[in-house]
C-alpha atoms as a PDB file:
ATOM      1  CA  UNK A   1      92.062 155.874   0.002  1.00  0.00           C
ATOM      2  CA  UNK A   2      92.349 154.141   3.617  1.00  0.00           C
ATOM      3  CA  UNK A   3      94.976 153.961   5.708  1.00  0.00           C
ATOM      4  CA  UNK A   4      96.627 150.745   6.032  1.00  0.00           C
ATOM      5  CA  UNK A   5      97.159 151.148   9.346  1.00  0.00           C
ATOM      6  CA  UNK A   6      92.889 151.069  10.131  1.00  0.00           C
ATOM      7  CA  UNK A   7      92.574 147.111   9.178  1.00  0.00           C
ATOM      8  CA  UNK A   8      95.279 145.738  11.096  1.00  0.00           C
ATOM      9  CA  UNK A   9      92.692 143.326  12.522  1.00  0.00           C
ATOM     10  CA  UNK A  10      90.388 142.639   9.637  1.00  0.00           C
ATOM     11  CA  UNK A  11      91.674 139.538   7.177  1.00  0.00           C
ATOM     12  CA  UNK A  12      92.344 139.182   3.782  1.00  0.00           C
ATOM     13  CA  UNK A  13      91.839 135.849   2.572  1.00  0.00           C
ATOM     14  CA  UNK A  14      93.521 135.691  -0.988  1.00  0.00           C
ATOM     15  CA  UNK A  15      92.372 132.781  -2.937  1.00  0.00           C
ATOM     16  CA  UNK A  16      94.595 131.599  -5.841  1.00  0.00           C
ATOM     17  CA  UNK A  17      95.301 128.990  -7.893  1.00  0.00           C
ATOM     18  CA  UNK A  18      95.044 128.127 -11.926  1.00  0.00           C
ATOM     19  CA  UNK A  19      92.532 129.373 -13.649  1.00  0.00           C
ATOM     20  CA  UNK A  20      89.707 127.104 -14.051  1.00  0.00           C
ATOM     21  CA  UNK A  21      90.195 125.827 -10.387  1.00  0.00           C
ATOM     22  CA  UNK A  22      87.068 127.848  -9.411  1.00  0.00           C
ATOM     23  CA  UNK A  23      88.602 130.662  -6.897  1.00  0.00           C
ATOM     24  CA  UNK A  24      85.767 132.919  -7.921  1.00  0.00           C
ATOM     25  CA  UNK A  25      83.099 130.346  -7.000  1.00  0.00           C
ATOM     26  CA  UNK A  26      84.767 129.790  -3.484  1.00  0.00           C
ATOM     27  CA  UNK A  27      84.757 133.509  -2.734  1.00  0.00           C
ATOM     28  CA  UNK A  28      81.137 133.895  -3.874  1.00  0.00           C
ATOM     29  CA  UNK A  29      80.473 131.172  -1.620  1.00  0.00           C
ATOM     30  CA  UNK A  30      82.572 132.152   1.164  1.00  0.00           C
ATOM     31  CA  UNK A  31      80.925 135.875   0.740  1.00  0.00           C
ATOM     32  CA  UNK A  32      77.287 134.407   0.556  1.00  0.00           C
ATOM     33  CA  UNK A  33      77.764 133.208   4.096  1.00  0.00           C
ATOM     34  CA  UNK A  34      79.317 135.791   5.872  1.00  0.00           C
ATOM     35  CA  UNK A  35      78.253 139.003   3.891  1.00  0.00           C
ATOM     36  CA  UNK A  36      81.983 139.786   3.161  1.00  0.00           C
ATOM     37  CA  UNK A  37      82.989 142.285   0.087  1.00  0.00           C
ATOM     38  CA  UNK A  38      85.157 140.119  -2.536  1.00  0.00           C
ATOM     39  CA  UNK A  39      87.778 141.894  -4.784  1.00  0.00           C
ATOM     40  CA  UNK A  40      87.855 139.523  -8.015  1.00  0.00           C
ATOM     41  CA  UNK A  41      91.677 141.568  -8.736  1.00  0.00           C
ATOM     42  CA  UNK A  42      91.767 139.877 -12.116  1.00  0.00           C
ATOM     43  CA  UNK A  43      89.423 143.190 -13.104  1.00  0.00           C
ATOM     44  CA  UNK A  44      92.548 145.434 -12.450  1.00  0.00           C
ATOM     45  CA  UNK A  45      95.043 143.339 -14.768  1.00  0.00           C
ATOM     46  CA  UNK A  46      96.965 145.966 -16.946  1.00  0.00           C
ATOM     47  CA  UNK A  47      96.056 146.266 -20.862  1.00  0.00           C
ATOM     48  CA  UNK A  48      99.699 144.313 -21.854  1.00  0.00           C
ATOM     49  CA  UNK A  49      97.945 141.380 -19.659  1.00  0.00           C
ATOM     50  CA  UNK A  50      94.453 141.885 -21.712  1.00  0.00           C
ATOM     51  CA  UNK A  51      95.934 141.891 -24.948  1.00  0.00           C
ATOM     52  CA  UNK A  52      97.964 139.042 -23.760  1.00  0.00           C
ATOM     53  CA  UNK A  53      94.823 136.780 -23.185  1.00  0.00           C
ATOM     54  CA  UNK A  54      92.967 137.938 -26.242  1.00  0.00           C
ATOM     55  CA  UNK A  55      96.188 136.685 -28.071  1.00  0.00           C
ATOM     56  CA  UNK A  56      96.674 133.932 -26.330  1.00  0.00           C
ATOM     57  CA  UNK A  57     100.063 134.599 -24.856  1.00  0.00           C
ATOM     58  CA  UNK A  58     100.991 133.871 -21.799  1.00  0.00           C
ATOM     59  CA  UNK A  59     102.151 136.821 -19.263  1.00  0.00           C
ATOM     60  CA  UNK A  60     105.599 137.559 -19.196  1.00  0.00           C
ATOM     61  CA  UNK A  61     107.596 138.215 -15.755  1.00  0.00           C
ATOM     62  CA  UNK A  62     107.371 142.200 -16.346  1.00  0.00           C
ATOM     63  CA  UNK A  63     104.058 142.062 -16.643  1.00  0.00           C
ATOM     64  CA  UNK A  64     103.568 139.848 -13.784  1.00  0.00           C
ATOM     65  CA  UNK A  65     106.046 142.197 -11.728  1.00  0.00           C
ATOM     66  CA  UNK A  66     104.542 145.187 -12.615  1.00  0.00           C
ATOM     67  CA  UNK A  67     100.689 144.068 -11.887  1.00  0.00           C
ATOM     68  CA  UNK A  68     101.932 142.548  -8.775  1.00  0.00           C
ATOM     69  CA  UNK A  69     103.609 145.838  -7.609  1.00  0.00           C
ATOM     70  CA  UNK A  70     100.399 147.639  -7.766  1.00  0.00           C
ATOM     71  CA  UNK A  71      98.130 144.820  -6.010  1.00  0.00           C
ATOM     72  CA  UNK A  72      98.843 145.708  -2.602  1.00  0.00           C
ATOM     73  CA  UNK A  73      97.263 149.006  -3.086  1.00  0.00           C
ATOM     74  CA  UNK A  74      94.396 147.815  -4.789  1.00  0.00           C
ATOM     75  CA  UNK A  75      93.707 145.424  -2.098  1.00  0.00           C
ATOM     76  CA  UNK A  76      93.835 148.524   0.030  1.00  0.00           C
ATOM     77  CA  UNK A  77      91.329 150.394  -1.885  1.00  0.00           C
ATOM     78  CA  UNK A  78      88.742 147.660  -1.535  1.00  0.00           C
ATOM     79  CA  UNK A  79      88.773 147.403   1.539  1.00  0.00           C
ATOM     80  CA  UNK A  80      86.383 148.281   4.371  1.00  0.00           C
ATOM     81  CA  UNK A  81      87.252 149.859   7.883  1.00  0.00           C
ATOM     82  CA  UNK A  82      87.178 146.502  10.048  1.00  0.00           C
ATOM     83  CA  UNK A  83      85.465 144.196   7.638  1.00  0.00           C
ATOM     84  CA  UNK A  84      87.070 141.207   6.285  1.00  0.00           C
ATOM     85  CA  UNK A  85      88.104 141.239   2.752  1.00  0.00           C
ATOM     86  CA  UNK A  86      88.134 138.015  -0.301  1.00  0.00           C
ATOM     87  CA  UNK A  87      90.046 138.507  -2.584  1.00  0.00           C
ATOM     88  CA  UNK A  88      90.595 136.217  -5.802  1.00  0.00           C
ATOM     89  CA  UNK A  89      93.800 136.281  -8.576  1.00  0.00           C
ATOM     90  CA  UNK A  90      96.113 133.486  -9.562  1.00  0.00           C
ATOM     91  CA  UNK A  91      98.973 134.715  -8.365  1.00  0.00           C
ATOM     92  CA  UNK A  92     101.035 131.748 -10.004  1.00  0.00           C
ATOM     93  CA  UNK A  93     104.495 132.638  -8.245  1.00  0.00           C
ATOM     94  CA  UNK A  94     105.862 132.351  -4.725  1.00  0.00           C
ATOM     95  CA  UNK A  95     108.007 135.519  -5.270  1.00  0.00           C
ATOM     96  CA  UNK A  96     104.511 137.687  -5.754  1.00  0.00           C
ATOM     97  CA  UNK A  97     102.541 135.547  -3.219  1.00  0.00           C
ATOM     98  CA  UNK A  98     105.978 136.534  -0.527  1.00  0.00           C
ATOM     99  CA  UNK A  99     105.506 140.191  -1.490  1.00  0.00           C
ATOM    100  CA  UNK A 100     101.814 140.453  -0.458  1.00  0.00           C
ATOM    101  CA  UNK A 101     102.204 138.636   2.872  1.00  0.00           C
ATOM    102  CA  UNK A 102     105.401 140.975   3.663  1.00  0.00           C
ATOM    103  CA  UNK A 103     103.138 144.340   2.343  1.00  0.00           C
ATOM    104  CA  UNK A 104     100.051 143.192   4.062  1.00  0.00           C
ATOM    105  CA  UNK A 105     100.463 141.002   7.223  1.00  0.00           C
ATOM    106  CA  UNK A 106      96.608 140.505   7.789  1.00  0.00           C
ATOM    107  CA  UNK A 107      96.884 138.688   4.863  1.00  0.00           C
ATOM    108  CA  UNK A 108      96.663 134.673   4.302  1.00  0.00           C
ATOM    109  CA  UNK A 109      96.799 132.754   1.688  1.00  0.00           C
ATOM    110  CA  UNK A 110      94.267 129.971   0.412  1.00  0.00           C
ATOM    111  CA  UNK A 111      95.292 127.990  -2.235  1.00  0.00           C
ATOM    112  CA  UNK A 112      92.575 126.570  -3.972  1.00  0.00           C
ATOM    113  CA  UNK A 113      92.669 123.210  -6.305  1.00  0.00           C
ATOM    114  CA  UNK A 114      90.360 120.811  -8.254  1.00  0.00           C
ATOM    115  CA  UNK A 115      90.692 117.799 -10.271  1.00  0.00           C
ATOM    116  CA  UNK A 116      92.243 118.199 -13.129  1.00  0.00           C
ATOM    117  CA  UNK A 117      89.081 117.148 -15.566  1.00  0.00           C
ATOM    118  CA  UNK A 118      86.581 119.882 -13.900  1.00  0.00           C
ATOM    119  CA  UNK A 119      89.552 122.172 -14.844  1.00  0.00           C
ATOM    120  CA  UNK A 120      89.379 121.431 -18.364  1.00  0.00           C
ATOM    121  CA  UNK A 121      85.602 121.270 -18.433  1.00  0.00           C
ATOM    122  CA  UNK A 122      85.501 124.540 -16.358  1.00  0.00           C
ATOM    123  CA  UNK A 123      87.952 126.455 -19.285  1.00  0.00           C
ATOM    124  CA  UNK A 124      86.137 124.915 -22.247  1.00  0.00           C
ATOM    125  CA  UNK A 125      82.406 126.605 -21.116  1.00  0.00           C
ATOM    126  CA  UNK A 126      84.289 129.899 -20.476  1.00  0.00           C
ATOM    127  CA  UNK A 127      82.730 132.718 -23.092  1.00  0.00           C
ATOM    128  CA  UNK A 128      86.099 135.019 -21.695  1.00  0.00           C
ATOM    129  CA  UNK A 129      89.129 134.904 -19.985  1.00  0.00           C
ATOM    130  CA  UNK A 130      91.554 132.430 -20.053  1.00  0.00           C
ATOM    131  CA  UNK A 131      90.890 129.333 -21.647  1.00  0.00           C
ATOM    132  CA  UNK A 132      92.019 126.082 -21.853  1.00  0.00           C
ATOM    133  CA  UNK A 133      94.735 126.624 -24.905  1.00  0.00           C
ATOM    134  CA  UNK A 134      96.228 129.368 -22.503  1.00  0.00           C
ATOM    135  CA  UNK A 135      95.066 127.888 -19.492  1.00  0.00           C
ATOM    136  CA  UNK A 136      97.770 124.737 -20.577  1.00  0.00           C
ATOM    137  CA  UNK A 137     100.800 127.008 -21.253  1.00  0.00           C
ATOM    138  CA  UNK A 138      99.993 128.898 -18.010  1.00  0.00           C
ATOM    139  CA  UNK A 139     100.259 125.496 -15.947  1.00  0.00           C
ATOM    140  CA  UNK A 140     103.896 125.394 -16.502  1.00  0.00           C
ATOM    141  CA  UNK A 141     104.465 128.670 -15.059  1.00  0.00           C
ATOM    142  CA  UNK A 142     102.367 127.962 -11.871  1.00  0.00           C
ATOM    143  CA  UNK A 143     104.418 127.400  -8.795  1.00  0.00           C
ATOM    144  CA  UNK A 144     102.988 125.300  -5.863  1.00  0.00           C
ATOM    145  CA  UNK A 145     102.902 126.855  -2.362  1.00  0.00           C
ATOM    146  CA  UNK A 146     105.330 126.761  -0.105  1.00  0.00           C
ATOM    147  CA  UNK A 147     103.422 125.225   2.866  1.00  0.00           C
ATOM    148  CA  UNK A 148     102.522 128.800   3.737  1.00  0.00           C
ATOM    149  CA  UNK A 149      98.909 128.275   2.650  1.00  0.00           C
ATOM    150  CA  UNK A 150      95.571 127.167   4.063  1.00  0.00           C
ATOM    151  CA  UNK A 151      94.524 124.375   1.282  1.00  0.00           C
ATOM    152  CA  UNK A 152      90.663 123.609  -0.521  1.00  0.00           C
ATOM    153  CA  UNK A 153      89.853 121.164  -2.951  1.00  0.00           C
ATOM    154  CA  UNK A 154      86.950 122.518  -5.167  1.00  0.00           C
ATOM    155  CA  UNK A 155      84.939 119.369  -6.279  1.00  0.00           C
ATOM    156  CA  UNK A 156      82.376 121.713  -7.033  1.00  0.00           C
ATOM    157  CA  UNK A 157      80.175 119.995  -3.513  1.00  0.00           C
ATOM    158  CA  UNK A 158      79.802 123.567  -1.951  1.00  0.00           C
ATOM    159  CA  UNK A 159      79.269 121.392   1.301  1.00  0.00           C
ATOM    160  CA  UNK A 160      82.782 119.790   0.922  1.00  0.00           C
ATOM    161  CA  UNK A 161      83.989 122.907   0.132  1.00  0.00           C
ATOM    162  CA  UNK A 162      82.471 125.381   3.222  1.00  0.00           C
ATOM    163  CA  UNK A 163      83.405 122.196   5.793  1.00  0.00           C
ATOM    164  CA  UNK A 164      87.087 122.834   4.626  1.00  0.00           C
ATOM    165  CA  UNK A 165      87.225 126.822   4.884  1.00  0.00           C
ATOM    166  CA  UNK A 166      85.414 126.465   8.262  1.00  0.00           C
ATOM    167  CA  UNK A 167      88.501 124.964   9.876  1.00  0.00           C
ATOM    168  CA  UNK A 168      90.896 128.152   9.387  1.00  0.00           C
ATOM    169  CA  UNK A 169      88.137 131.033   9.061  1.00  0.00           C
ATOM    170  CA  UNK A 170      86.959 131.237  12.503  1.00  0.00           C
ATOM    171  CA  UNK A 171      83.854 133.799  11.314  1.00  0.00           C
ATOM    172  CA  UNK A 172      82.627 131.590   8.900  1.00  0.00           C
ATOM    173  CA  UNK A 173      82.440 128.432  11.259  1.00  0.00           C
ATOM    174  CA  UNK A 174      80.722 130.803  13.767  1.00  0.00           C
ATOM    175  CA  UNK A 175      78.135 131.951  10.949  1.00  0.00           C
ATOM    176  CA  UNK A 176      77.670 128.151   9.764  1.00  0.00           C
ATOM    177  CA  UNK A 177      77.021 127.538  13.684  1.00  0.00           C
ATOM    178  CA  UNK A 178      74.436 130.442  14.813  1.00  0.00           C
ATOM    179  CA  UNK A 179      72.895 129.584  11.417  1.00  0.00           C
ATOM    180  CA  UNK A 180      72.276 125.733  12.358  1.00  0.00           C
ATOM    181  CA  UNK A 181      73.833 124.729   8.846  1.00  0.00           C
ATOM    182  CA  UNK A 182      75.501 121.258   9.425  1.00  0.00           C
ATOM    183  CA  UNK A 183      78.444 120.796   7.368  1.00  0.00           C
END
């Protein structure tokens, strides 16, 4: 395990939003560019949570709570002395979104969005995971940010999408740059 103390100055950009919104797809991308490990944390949801989805329940607050508690460690453990780390996970409340920031400070937070149709059509091709039945109660539970976030819009354009992350991750716009890609 690594001491917290040792990535001070490396970021974690945590990228949430509802499922379907395509947080995965803008890490991958983000990663693709700047050779950056991602952490997709929905791997390390507890067995209540799986048995949740495969019932299609949605997650109560204990479970929520308790997953929550562990995340800041498991951030830890994926990350790399002085390398930047993406990480992805809903993280559909404010309370859980306030206790990363406060437990990691190199932390920011990216909300990411998408129209509400490539959502839907996003869920429906999904062999696993959440889909849309659950994907519809979940939406009730999901709070909007704060104004504490950095924003994207995922229209699925991975142009549209890298010209928005380049304006708050200064490595990427300096990768884009030295790489000639005009976005």
């Amino acid at each position: 395990m690594h001491n917290s103390a040792e990535f001070s100055g490396a970021p974690v950009w945590f990228l949430f939003g509802l499922a379907g919104v395509g947080k995965n797809h803008v890490a991958d991308l983000i990663a693709h560019h700047t050779g950056w490990p991602v952490y997709h944390a929905d791997a390390d949801i507890s067995d209540e949570m799986r048995l949740a989805l495969a019932e299609k329940r949605p997650f109560t607050d204990a479970m929520r709570d308790e997953y929550f508690a562990r995340m800041p460690r498991l951030i830890r453990q994926h990350q790399q002395p002085g390398t930047p780390l993406i990480v992805t996970q809903g993280a559909y409340k404010q309370r859980h979104r306030n206790l990363l920031r406060q437990q990691l400070p190199q932390l920011s937070l990216v909300w990411i969005d998408a129209p509400q149709d490539q959502i839907l059509q996003r869920l429906a091709s999904r062999q696993q995971g959440i889909g849309a039945d659950s994907a519809a109660a979940l939406l009730r539970d999901f709070e909007a940010p704060e104004g504490d976030s950095y924003y994207v819009s995922n229209d699925g354009d991975d142009n549209r999408i890298l010209a928005q992350c380049r304006r708050f991750i200064p490595a990427l716009n300096d990768v884009l740059t030295a790489s000639g890609q005009v976005i």
